[in-house]
N, C-alpha and C. Protein backbone atom coordinates (compact mmCIF):
# COMPACT_ATOMS: atom_id res chain seq x y z
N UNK A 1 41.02 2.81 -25.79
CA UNK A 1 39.95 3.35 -24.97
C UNK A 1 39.22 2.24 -24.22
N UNK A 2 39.31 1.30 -24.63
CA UNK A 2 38.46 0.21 -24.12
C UNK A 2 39.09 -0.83 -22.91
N UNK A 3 40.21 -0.81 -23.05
CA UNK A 3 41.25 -1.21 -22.13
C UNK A 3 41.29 -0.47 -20.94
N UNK A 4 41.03 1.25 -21.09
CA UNK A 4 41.42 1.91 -20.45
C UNK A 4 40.00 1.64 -19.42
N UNK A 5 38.85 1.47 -20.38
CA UNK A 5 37.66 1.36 -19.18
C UNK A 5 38.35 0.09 -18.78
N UNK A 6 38.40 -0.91 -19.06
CA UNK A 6 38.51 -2.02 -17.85
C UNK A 6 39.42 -2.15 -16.89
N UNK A 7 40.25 -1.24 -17.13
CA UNK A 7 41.42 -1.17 -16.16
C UNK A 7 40.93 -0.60 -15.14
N UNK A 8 40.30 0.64 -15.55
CA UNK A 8 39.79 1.42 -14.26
C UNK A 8 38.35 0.81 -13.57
N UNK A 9 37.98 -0.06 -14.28
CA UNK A 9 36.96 -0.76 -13.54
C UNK A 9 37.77 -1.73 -12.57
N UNK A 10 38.84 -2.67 -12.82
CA UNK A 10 39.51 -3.61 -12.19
C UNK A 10 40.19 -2.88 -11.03
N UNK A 11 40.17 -1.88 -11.59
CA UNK A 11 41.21 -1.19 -10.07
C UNK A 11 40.31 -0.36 -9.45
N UNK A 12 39.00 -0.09 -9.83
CA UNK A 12 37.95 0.34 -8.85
C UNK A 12 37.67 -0.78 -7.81
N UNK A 13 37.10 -2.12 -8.32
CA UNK A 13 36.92 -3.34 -7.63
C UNK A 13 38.08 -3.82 -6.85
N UNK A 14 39.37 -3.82 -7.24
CA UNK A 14 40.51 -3.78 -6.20
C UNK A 14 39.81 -3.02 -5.01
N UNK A 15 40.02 -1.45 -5.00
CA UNK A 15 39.51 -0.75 -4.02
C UNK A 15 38.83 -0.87 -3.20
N UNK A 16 37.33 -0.92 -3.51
CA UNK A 16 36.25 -2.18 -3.10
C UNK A 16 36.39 -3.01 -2.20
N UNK A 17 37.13 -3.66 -3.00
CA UNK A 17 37.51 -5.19 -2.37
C UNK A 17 38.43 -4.48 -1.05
N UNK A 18 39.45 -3.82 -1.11
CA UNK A 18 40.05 -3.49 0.16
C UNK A 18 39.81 -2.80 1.23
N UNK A 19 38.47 -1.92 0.61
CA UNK A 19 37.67 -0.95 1.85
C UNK A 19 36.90 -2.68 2.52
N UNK A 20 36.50 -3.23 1.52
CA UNK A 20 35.37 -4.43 2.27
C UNK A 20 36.39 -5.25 3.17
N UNK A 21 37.36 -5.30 2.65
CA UNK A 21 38.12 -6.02 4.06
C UNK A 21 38.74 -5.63 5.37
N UNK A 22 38.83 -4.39 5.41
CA UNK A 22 38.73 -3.70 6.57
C UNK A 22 37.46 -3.81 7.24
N UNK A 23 36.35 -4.16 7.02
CA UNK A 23 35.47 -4.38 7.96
C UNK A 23 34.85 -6.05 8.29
N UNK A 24 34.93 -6.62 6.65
CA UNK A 24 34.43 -7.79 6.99
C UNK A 24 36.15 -8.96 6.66
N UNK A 25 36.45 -9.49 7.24
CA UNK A 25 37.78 -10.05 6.97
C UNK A 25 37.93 -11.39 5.77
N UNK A 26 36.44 -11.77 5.92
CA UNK A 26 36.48 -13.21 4.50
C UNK A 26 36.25 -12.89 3.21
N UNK A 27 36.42 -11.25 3.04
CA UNK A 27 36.20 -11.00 1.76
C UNK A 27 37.46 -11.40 0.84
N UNK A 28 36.90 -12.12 -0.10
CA UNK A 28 37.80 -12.56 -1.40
C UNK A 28 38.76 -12.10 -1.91
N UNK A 29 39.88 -12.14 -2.06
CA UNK A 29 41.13 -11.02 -2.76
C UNK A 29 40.79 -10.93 -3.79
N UNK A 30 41.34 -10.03 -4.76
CA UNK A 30 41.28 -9.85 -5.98
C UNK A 30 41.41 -11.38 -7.10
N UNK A 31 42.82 -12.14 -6.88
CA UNK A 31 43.33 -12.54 -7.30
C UNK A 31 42.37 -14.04 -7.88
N UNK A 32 41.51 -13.69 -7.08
CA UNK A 32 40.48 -15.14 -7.19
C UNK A 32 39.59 -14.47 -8.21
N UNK A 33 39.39 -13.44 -8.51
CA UNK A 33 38.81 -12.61 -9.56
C UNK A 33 38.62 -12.99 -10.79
N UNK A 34 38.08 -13.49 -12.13
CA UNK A 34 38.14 -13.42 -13.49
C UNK A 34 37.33 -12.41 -13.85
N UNK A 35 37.71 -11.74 -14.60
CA UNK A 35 36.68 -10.44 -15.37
C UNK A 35 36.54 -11.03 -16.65
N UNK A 36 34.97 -10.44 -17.17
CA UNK A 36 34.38 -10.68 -18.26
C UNK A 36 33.71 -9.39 -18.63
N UNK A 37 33.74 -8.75 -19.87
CA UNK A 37 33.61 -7.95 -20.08
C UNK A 37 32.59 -7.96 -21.78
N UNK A 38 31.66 -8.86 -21.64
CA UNK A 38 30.63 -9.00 -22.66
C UNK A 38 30.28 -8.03 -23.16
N UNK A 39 29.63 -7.80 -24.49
CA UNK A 39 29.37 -6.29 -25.58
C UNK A 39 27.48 -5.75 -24.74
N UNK A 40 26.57 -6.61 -24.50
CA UNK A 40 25.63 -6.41 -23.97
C UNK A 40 24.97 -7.65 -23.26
N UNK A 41 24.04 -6.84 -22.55
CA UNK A 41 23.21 -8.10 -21.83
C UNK A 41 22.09 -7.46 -20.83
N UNK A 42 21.28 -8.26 -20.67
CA UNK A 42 19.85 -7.32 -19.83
C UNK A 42 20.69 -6.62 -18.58
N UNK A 43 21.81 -7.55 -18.04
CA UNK A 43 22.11 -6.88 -16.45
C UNK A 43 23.08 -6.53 -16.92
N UNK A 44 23.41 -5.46 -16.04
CA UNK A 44 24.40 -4.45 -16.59
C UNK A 44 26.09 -5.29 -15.61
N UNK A 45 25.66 -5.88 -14.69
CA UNK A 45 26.99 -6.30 -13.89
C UNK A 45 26.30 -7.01 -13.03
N UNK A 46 27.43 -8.96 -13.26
CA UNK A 46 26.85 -10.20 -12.53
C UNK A 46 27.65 -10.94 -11.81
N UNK A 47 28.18 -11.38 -10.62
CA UNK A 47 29.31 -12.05 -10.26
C UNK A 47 28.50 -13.61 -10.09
N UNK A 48 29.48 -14.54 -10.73
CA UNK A 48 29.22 -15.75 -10.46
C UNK A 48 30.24 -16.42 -9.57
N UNK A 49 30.21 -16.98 -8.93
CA UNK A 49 30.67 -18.36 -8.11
C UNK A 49 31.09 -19.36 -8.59
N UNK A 50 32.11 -19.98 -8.55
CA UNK A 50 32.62 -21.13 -9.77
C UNK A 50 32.40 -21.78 -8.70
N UNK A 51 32.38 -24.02 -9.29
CA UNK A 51 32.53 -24.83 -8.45
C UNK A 51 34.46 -24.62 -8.29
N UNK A 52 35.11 -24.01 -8.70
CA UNK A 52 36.68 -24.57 -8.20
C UNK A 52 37.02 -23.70 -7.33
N UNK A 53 36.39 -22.57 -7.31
CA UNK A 53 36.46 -21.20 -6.43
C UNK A 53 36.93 -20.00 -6.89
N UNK A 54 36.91 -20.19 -8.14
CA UNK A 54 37.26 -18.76 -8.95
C UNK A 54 35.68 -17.78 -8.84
N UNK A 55 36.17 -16.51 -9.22
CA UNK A 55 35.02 -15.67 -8.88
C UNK A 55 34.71 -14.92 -10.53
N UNK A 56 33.67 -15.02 -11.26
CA UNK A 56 33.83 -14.62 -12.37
C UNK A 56 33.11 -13.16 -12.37
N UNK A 57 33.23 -12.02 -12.46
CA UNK A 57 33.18 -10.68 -12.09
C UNK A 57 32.54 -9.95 -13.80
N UNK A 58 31.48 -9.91 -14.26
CA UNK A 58 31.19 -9.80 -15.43
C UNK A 58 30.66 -7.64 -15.25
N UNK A 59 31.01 -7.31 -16.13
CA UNK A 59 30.15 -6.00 -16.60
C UNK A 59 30.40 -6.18 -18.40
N UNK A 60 28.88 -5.47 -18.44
CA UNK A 60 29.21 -5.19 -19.88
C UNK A 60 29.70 -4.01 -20.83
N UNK A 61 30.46 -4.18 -21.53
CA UNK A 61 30.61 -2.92 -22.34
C UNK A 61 29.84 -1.74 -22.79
N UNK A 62 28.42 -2.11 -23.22
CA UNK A 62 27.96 -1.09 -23.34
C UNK A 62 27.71 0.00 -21.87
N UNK A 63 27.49 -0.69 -20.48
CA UNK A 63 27.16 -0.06 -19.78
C UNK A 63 28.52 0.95 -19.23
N UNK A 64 29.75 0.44 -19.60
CA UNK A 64 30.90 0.84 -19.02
C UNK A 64 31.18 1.96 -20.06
N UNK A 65 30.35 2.02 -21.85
CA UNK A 65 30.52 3.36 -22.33
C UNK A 65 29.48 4.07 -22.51
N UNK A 66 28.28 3.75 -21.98
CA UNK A 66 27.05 4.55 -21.96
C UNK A 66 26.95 4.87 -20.63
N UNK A 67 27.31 4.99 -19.56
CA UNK A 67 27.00 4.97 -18.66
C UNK A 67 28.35 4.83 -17.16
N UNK A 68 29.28 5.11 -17.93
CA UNK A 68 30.82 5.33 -17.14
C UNK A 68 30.67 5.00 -15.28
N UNK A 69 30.10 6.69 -15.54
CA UNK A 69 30.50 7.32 -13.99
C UNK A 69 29.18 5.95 -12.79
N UNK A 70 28.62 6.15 -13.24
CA UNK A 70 27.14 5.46 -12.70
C UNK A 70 27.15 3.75 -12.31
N UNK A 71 28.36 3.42 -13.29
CA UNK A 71 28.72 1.93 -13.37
C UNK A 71 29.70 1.89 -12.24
N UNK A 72 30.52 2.80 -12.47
CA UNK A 72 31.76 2.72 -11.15
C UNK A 72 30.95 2.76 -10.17
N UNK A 73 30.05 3.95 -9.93
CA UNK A 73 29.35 4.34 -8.71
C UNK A 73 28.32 3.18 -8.13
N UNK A 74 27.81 2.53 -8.98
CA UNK A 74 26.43 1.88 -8.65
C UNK A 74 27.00 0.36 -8.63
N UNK A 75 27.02 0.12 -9.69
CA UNK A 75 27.04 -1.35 -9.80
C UNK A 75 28.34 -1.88 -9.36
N UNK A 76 29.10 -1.37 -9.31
CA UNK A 76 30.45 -2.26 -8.75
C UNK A 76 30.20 -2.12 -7.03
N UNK A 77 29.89 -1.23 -6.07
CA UNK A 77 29.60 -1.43 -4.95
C UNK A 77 28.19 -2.72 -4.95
N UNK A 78 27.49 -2.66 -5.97
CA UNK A 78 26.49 -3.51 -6.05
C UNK A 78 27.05 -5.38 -6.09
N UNK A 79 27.88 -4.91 -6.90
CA UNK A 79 28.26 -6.46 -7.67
C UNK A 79 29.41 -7.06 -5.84
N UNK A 80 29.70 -6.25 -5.96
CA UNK A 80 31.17 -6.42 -4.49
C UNK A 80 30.28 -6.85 -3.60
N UNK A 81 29.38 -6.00 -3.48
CA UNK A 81 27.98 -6.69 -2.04
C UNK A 81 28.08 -7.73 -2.28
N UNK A 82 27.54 -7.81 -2.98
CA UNK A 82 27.25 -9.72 -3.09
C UNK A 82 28.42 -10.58 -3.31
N UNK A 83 29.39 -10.30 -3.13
CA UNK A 83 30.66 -11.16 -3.15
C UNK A 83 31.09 -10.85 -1.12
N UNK A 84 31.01 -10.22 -0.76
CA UNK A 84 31.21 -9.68 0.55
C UNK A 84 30.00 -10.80 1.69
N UNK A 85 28.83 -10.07 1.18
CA UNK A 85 27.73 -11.00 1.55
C UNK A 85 28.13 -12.34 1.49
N UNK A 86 27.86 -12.84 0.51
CA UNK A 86 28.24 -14.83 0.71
C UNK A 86 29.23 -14.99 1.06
N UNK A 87 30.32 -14.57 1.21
CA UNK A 87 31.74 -14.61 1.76
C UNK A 87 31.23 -14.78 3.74
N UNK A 88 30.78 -13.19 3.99
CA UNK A 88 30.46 -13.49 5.55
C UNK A 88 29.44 -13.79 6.09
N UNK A 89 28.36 -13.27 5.19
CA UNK A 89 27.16 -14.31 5.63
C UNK A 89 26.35 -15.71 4.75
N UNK A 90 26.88 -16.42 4.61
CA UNK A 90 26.32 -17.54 3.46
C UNK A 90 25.05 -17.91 3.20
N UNK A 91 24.14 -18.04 4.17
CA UNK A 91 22.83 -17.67 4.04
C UNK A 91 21.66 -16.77 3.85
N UNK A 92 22.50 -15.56 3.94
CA UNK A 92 21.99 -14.58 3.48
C UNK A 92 21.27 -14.38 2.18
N UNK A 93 20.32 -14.01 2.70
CA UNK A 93 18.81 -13.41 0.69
C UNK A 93 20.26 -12.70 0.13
N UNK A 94 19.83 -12.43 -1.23
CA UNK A 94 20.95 -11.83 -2.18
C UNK A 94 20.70 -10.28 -1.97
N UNK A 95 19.65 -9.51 -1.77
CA UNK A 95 19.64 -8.55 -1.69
C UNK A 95 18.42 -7.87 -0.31
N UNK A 96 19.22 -9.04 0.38
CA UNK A 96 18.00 -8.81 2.09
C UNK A 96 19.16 -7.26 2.85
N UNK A 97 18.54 -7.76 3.88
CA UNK A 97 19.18 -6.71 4.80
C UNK A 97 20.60 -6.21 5.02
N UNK A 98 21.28 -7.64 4.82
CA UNK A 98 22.65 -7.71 5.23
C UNK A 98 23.56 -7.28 3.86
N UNK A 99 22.75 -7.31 3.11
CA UNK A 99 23.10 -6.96 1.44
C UNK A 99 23.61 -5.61 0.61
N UNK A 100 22.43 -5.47 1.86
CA UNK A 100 21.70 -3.53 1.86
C UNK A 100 22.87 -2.96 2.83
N UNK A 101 23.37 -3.27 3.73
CA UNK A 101 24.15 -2.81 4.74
C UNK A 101 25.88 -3.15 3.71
N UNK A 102 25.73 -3.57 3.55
CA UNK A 102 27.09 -3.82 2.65
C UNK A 102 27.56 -2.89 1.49
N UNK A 103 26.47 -3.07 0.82
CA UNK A 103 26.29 -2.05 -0.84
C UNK A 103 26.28 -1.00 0.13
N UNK A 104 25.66 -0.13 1.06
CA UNK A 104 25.75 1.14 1.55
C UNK A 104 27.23 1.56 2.17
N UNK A 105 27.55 0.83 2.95
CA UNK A 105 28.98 0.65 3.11
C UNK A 105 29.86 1.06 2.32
N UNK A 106 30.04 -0.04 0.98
CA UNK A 106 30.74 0.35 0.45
C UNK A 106 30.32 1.69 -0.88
N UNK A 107 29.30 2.56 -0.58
CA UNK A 107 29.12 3.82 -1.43
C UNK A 107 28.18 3.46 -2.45
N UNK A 108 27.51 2.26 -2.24
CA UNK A 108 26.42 2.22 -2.95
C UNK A 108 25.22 2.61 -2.41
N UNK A 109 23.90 2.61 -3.31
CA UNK A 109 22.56 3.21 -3.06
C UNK A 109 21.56 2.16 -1.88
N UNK A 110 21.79 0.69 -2.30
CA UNK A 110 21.81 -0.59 -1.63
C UNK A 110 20.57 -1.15 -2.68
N UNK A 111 20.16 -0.30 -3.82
CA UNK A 111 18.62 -0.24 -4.06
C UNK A 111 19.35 -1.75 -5.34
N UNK A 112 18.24 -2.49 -5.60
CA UNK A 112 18.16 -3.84 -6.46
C UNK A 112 18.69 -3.89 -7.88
N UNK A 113 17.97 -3.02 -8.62
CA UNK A 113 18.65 -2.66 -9.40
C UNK A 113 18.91 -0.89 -10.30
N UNK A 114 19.39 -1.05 -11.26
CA UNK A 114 19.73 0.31 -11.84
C UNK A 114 18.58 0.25 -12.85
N UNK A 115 18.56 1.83 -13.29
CA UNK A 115 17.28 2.23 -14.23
C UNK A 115 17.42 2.74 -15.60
N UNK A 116 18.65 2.13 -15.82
CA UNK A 116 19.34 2.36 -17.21
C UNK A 116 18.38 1.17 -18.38
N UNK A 117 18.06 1.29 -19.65
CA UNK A 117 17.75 0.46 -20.28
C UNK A 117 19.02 -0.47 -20.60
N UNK A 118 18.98 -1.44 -20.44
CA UNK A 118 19.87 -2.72 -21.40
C UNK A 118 19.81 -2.84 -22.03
N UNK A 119 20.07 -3.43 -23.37
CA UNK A 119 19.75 -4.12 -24.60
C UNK A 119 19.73 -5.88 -24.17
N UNK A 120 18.92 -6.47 -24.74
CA UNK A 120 19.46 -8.18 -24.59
C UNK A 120 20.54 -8.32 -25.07
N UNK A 121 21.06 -9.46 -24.81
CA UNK A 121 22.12 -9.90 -25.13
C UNK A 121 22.32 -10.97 -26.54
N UNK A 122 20.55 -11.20 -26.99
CA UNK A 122 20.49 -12.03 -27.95
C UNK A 122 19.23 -11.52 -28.02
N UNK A 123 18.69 -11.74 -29.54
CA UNK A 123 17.55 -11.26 -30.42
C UNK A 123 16.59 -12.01 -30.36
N UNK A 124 15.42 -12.28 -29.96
CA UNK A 124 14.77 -13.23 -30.31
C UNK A 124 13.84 -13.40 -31.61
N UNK A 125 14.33 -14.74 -32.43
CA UNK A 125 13.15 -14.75 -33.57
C UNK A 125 12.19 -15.64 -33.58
N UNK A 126 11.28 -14.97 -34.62
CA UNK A 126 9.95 -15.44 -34.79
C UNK A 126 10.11 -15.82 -36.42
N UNK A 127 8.98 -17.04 -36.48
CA UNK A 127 8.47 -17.49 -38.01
C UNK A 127 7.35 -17.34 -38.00
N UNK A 128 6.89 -17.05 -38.76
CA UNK A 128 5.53 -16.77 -39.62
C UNK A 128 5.12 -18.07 -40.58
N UNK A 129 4.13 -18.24 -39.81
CA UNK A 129 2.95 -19.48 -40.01
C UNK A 129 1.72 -19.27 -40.45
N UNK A 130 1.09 -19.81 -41.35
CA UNK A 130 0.35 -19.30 -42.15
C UNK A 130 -1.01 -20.81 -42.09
N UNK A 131 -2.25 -20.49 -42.01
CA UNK A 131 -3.26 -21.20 -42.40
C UNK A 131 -3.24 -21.59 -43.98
N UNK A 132 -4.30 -22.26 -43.85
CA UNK A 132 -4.84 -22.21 -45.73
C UNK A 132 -5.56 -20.92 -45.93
N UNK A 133 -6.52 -20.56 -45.08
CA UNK A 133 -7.32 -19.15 -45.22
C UNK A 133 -6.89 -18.43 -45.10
N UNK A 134 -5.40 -18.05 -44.55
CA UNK A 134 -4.73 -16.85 -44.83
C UNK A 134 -4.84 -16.27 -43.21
N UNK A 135 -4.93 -16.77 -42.30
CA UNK A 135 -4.62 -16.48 -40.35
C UNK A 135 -3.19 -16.70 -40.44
N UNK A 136 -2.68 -16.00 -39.89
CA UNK A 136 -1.04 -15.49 -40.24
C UNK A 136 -0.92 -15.63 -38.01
N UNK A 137 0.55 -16.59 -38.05
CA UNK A 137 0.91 -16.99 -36.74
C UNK A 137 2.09 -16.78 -36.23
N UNK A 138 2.65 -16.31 -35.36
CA UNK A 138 4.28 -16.45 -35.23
C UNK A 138 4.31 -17.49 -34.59
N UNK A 139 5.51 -18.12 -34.47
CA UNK A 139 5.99 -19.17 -33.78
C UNK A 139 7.40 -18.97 -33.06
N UNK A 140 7.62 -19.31 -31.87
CA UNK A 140 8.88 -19.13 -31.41
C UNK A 140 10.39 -20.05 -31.77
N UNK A 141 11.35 -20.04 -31.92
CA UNK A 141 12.45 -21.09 -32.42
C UNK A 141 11.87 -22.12 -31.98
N UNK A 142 11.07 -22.89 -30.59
CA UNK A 142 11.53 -24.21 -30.09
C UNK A 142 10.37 -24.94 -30.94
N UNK A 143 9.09 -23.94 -31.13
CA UNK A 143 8.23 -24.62 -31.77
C UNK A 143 8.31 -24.64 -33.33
N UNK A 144 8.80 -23.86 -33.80
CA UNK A 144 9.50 -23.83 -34.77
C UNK A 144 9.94 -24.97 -35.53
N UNK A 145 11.09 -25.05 -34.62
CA UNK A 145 12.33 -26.42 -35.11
C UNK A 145 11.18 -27.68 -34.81
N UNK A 146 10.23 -27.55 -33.54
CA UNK A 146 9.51 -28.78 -33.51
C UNK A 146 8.60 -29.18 -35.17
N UNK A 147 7.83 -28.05 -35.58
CA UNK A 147 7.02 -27.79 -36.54
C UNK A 147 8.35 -28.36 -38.27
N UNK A 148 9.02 -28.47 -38.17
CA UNK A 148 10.53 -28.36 -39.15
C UNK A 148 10.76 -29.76 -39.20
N UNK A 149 10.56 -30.36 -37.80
CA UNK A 149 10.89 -31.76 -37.71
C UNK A 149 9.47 -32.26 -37.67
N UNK A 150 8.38 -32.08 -38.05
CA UNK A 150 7.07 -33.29 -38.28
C UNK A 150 6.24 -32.58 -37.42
N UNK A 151 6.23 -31.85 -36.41
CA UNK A 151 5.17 -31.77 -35.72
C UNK A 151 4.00 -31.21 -36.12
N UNK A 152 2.71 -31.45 -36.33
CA UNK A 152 1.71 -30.28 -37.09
C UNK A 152 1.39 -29.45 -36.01
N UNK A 153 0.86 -28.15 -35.96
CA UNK A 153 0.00 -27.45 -35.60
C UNK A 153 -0.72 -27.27 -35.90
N UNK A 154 -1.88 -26.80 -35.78
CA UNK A 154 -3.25 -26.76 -35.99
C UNK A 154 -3.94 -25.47 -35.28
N UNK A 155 -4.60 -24.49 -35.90
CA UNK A 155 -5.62 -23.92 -35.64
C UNK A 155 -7.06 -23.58 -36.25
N UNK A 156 -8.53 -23.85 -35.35
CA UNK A 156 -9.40 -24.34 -36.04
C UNK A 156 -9.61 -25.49 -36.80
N UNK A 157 -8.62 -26.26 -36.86
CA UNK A 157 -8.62 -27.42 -37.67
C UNK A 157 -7.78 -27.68 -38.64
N UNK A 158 -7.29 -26.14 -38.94
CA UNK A 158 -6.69 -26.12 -40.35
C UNK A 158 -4.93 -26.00 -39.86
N UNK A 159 -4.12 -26.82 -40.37
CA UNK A 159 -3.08 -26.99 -40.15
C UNK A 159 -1.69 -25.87 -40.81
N UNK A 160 -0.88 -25.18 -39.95
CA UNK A 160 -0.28 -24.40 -40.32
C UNK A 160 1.14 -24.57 -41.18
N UNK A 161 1.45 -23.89 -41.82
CA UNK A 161 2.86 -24.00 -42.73
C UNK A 161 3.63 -22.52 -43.17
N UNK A 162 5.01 -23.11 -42.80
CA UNK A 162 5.86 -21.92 -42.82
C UNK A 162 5.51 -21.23 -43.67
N UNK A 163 5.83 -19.46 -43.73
CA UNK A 163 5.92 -18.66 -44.52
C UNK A 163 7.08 -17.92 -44.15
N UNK A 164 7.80 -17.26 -43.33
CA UNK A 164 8.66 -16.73 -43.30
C UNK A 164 10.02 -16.34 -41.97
N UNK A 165 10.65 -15.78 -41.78
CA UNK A 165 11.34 -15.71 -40.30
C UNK A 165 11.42 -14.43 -40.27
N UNK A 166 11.51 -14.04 -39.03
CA UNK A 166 11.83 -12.30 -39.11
C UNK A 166 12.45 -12.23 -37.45
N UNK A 167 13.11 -11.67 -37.22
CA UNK A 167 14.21 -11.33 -35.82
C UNK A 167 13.53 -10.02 -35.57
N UNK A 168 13.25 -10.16 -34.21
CA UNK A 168 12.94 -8.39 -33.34
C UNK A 168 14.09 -8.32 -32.63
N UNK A 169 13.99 -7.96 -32.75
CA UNK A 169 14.81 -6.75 -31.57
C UNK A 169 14.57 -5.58 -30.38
């Protein structure tokens, strides 16, 4: 089942890619393409630019099974814009005018982004820092690891010490 979404995503973006070259001619072939197909992440679909000239073409899984029809529809005319765009216009804003005319083109809405929730792609945790009087603090990893390796903190005067870790989500 999971194969089967990326296939039909890869051969949607084929498509894409071949309606966009009938109008604009420097659009990218497929073949310069890498797909990435990550479990989650805030954006639902990201194309990067390599320095060697490969094109790395990312969606994530959850959005391709929560959200099928809407991903073909939305974000792949979305993600193709912007490969179309820097291709014929290089200076172009990422999602200015010429952006908007492209994503519409090719059957998208042209709008910035989609209104689906994401999940992150990573959890962020917190430690629990504690006074002598009992003022209870979170701390983020960087201050954390700083606090782990010597650094004191201090509030009011009174200097803080670990009590515990806990991950949100």
């Amino acid at each position: 089942m999971k194969r089967l979404n990326e296939k039909r995503l890869i051969d949607a973006v084929a498509r894409l890619l071949a309606l966009a070259r009938e109008r604009w001619p420097r659009t990218p072939p497929l073949s310069r393409l890498d797909f990435r197909f990550p479990r989650t992440g805030k954006a639902v679909g990201k194309v990067f630019l390599r320095p060697d000239g490969t094109i790395t073409f990312q969606v994530t899984r959850e959005a391709m099974a929560r959200w099928p029809e809407e991903t073909l529809a939305e974000t792949l005319p979305h993600e193709v814009a912007h490969l179309v765009c820097r291709a014929e216009f290089p200076g172009a804003r990422p999602h200015g005018r010429r952006w908007r005319e492209i994503c519409r083109a090719l059957g998208g809405s042209g709008e910035r982004s989609h209104g689906h929730p994401a999940s992150a792609a990573r959890r962020c945790r917190r430690y629990l820092y504690q006074t002598a009087c009992g003022e209870q603090f979170w701390l983020g990893p960087v201050r954390h690891r700083r606090a782990q390796r010597g650094t004191v903190y201090y509030h009011r005067g009174r200097s803080l010490s670990y009590a515990r870790r806990q991950r949100f989500e």
